[in-house]
PDB file of N, CA and C in Angstrom:
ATOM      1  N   UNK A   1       0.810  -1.198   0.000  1.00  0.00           N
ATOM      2  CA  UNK A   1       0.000   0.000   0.000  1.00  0.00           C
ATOM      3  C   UNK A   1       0.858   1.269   0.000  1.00  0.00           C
ATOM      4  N   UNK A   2       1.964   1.194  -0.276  1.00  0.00           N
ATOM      5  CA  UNK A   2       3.115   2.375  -0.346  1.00  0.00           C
ATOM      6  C   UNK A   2       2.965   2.903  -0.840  1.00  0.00           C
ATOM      7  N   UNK A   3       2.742   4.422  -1.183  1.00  0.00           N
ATOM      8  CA  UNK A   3       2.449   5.604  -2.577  1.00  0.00           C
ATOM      9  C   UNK A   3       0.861   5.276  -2.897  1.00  0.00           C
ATOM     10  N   UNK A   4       0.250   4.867  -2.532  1.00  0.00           N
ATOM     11  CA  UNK A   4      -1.060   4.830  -3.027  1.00  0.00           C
ATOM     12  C   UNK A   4      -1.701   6.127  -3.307  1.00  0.00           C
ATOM     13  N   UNK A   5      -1.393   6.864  -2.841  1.00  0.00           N
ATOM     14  CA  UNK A   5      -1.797   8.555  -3.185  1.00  0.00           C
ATOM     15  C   UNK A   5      -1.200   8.890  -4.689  1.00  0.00           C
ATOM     16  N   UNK A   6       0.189   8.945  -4.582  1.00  0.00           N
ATOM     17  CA  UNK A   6       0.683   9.287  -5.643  1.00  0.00           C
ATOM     18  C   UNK A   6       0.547   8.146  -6.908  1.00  0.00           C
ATOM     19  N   UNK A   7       0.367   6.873  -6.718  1.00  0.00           N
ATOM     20  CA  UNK A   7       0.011   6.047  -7.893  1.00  0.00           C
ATOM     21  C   UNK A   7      -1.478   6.340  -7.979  1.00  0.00           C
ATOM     22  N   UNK A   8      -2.287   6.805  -7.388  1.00  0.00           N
ATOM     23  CA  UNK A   8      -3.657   7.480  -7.880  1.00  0.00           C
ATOM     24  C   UNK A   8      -3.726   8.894  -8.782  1.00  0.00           C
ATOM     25  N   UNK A   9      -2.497   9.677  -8.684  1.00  0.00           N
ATOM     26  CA  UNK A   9      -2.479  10.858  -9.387  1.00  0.00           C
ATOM     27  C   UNK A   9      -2.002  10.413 -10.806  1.00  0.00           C
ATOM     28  N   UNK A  10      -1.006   9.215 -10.692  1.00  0.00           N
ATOM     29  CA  UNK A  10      -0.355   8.881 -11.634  1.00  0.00           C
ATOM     30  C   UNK A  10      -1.171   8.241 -12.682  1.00  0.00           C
ATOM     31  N   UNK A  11      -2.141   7.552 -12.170  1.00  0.00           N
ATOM     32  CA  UNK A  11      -3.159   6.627 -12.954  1.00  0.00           C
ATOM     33  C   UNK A  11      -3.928   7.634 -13.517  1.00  0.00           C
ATOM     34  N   UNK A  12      -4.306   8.642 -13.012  1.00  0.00           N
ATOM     35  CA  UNK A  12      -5.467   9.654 -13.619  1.00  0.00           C
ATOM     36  C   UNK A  12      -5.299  10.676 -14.481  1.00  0.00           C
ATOM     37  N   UNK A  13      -3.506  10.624 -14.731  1.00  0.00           N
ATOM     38  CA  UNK A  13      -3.167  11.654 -15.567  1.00  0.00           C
ATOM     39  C   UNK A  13      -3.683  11.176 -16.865  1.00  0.00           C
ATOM     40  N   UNK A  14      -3.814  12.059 -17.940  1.00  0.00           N
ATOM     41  CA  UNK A  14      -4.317  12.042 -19.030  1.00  0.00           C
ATOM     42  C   UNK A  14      -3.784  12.334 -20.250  1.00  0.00           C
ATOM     43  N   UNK A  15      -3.033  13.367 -19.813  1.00  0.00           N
ATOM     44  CA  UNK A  15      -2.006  13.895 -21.077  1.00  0.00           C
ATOM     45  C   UNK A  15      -0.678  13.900 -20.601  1.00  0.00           C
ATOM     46  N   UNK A  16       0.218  14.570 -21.271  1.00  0.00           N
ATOM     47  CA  UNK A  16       2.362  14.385 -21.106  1.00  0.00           C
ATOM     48  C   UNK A  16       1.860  15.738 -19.826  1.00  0.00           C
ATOM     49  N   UNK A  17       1.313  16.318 -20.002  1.00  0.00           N
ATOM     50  CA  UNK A  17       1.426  17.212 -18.990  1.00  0.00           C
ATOM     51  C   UNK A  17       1.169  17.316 -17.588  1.00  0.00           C
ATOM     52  N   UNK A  18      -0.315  16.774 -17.673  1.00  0.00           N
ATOM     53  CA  UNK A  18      -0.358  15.868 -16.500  1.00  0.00           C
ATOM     54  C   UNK A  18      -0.021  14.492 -15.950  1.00  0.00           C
ATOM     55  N   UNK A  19       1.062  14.167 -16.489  1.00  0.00           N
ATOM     56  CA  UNK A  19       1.720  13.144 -16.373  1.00  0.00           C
ATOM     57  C   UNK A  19       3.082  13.743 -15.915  1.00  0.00           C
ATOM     58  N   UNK A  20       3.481  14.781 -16.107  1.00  0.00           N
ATOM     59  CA  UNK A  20       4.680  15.230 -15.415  1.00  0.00           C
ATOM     60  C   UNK A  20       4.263  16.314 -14.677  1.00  0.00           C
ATOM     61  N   UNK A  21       3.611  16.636 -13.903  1.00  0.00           N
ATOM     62  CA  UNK A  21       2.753  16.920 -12.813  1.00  0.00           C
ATOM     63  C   UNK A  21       2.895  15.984 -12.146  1.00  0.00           C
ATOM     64  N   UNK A  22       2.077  14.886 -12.277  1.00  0.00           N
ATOM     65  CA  UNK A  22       1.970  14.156 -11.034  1.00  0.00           C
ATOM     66  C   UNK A  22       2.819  12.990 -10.938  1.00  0.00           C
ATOM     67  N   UNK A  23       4.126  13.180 -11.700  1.00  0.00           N
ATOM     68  CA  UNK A  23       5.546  12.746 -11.317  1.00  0.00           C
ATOM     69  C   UNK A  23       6.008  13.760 -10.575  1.00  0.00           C
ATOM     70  N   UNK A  24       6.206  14.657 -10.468  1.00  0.00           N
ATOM     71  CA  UNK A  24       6.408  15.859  -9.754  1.00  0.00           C
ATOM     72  C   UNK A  24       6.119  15.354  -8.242  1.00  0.00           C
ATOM     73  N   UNK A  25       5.020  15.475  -8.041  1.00  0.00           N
ATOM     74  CA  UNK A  25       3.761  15.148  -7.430  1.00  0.00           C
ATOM     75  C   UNK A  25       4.197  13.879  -6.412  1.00  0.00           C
ATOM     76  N   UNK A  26       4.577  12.547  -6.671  1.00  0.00           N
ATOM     77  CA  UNK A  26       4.770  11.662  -6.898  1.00  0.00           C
ATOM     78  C   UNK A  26       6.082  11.400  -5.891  1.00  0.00           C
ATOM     79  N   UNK A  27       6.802  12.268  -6.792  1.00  0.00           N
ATOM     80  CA  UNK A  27       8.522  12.506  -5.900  1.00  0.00           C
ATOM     81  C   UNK A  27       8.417  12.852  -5.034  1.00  0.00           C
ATOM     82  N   UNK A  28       7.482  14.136  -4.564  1.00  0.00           N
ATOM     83  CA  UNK A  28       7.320  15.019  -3.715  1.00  0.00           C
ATOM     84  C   UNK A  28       6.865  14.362  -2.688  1.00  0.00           C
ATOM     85  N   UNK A  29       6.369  13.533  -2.608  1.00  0.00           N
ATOM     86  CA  UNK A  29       5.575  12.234  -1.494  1.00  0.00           C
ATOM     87  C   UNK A  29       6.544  11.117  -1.055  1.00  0.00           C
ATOM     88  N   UNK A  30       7.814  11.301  -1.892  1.00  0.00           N
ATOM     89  CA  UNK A  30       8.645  10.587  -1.329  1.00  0.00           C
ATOM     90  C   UNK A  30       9.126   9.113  -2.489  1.00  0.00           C
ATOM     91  N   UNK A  31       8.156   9.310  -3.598  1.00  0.00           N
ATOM     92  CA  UNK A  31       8.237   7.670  -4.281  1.00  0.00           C
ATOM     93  C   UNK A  31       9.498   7.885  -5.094  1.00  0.00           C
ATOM     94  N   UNK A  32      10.290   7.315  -5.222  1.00  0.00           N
ATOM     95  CA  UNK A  32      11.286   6.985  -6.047  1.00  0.00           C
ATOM     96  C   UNK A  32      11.097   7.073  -7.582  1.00  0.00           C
ATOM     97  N   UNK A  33      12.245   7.513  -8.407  1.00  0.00           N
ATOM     98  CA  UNK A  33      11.776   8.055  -9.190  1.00  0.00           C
ATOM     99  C   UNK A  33      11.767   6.406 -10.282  1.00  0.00           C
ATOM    100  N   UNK A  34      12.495   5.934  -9.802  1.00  0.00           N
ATOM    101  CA  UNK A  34      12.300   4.142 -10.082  1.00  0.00           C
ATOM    102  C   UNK A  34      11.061   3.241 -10.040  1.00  0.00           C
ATOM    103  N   UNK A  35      10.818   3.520  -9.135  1.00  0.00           N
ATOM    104  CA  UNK A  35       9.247   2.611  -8.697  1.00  0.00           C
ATOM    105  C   UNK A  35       8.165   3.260  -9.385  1.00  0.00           C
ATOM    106  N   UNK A  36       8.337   5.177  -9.571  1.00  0.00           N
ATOM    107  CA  UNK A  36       7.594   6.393 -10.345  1.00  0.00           C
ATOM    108  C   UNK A  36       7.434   5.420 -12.016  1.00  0.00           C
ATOM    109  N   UNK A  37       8.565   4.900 -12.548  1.00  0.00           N
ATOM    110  CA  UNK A  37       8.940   4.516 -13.669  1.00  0.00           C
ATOM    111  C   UNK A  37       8.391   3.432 -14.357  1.00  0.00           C
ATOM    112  N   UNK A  38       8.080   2.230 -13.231  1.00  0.00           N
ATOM    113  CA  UNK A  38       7.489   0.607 -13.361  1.00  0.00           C
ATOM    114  C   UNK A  38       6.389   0.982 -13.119  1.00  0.00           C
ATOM    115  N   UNK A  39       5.754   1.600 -12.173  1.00  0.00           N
ATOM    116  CA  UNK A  39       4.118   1.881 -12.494  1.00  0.00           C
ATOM    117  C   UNK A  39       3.731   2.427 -13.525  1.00  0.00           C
ATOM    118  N   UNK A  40       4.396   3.345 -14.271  1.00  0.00           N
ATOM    119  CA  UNK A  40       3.881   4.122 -15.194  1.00  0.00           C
ATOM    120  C   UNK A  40       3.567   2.828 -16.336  1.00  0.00           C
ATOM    121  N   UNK A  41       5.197   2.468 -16.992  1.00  0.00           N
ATOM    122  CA  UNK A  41       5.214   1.512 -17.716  1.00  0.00           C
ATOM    123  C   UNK A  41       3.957   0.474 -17.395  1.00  0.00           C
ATOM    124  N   UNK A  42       3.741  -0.185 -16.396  1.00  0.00           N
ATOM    125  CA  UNK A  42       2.613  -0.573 -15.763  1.00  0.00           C
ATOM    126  C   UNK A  42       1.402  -0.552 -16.628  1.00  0.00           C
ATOM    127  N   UNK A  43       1.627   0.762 -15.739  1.00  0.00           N
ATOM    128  CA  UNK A  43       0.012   1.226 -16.431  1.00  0.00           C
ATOM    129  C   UNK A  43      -0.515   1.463 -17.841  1.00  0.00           C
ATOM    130  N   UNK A  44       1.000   1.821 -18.432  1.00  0.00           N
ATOM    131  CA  UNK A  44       0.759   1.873 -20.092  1.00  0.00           C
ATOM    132  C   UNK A  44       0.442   0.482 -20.983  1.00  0.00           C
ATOM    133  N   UNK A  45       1.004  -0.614 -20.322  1.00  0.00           N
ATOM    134  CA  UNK A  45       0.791  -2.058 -20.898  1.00  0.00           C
ATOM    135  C   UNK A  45      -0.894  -2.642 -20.547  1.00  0.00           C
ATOM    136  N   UNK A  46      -1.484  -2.237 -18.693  1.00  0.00           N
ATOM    137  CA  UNK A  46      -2.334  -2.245 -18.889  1.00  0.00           C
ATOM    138  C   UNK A  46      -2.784  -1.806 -20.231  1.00  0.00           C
ATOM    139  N   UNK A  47      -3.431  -0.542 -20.433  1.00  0.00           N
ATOM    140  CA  UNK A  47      -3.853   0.022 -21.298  1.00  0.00           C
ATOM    141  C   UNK A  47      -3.755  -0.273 -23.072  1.00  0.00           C
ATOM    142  N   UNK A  48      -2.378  -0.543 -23.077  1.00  0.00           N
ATOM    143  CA  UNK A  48      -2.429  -0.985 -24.422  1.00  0.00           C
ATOM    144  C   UNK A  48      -3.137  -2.686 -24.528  1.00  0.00           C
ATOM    145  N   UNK A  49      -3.096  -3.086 -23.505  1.00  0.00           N
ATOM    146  CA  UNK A  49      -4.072  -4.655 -23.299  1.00  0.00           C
ATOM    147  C   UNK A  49      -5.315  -4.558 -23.357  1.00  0.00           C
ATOM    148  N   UNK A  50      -5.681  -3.378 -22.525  1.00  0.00           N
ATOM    149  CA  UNK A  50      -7.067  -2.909 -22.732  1.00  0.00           C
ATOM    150  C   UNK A  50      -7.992  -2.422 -24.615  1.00  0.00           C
ATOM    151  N   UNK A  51      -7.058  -1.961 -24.477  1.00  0.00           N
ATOM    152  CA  UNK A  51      -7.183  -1.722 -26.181  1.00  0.00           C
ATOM    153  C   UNK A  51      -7.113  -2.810 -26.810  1.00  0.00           C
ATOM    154  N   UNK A  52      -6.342  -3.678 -27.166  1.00  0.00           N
ATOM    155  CA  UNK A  52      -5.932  -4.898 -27.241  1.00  0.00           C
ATOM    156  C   UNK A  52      -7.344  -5.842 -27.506  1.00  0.00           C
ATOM    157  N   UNK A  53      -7.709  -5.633 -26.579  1.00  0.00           N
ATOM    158  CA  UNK A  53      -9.322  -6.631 -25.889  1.00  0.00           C
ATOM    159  C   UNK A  53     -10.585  -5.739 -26.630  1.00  0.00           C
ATOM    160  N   UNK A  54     -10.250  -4.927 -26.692  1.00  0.00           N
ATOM    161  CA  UNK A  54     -11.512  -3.917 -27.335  1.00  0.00           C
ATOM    162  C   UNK A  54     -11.489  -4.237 -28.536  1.00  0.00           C
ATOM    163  N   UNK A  55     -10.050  -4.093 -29.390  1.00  0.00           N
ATOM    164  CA  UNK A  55     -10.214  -4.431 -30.438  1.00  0.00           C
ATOM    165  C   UNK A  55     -11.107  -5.733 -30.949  1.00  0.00           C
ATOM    166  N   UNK A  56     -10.305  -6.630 -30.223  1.00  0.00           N
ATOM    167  CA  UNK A  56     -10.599  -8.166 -30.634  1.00  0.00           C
ATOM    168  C   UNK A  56     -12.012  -8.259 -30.320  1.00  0.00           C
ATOM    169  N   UNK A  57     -12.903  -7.752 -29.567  1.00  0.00           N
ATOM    170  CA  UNK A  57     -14.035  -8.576 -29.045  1.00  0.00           C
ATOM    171  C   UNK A  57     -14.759  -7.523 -29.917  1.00  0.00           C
ATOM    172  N   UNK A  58     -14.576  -6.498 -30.720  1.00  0.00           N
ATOM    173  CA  UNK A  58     -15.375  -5.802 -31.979  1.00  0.00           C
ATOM    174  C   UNK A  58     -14.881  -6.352 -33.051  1.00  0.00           C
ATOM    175  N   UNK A  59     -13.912  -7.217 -33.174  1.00  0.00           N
ATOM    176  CA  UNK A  59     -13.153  -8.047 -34.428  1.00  0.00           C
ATOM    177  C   UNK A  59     -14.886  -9.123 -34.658  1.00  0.00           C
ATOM    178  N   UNK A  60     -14.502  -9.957 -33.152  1.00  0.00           N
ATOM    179  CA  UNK A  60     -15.101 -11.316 -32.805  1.00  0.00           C
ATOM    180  C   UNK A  60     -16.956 -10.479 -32.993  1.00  0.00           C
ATOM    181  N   UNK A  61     -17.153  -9.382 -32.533  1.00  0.00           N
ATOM    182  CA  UNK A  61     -18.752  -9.363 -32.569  1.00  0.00           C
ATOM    183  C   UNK A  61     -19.041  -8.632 -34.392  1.00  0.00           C
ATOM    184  N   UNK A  62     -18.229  -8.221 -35.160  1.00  0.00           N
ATOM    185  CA  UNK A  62     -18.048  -8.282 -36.443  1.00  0.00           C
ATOM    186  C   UNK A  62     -18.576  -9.428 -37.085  1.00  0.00           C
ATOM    187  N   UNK A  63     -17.494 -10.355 -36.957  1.00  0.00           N
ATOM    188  CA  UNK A  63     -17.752 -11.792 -37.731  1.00  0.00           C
ATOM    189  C   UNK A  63     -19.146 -12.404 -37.199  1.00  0.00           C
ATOM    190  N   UNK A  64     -19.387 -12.248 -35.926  1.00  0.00           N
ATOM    191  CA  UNK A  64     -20.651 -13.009 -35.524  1.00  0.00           C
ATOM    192  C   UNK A  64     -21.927 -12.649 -36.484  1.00  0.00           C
ATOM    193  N   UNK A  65     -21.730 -10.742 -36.822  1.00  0.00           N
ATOM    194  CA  UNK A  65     -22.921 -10.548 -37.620  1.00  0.00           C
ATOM    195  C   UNK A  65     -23.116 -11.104 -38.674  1.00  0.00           C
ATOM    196  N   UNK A  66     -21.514 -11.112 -39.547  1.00  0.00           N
ATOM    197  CA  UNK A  66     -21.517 -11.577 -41.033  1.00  0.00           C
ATOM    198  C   UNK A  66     -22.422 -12.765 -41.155  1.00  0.00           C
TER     199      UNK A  66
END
């Protein structure tokens, strides 16, 4: 449960800007700028998985109509 504050600012950023904000943010709370680094990455793989899954299951409900 370490940084849970600052991995909540980190998750909610949206753009490069607020994303280096709340690295800022982040440091300032004490998190390493290392651990700052693997969550991010983290969170970006989430996301591109998420996408990932969106795609495919509008691939898969595509073909079902054909």
């Amino acid at each position: 449960m370490a940084h849970e504050h600052a991995k909540l600012l980190l998750e909610q950023a949206k753009n490069f800007g607020q994303r280096a904000e709340a690295v800022r943010q982040a440091m300032g709370m004490g998190m390493p700028l290392s651990e700052i680094e693997q969550y991010l990455d983290w969170l970006d793989q989430r996301k591109l998985h998420s996408i990932r899954f969106d795609e495919e299951q509008s691939d898969d409900s595509s073909a079902e109509d054909a």
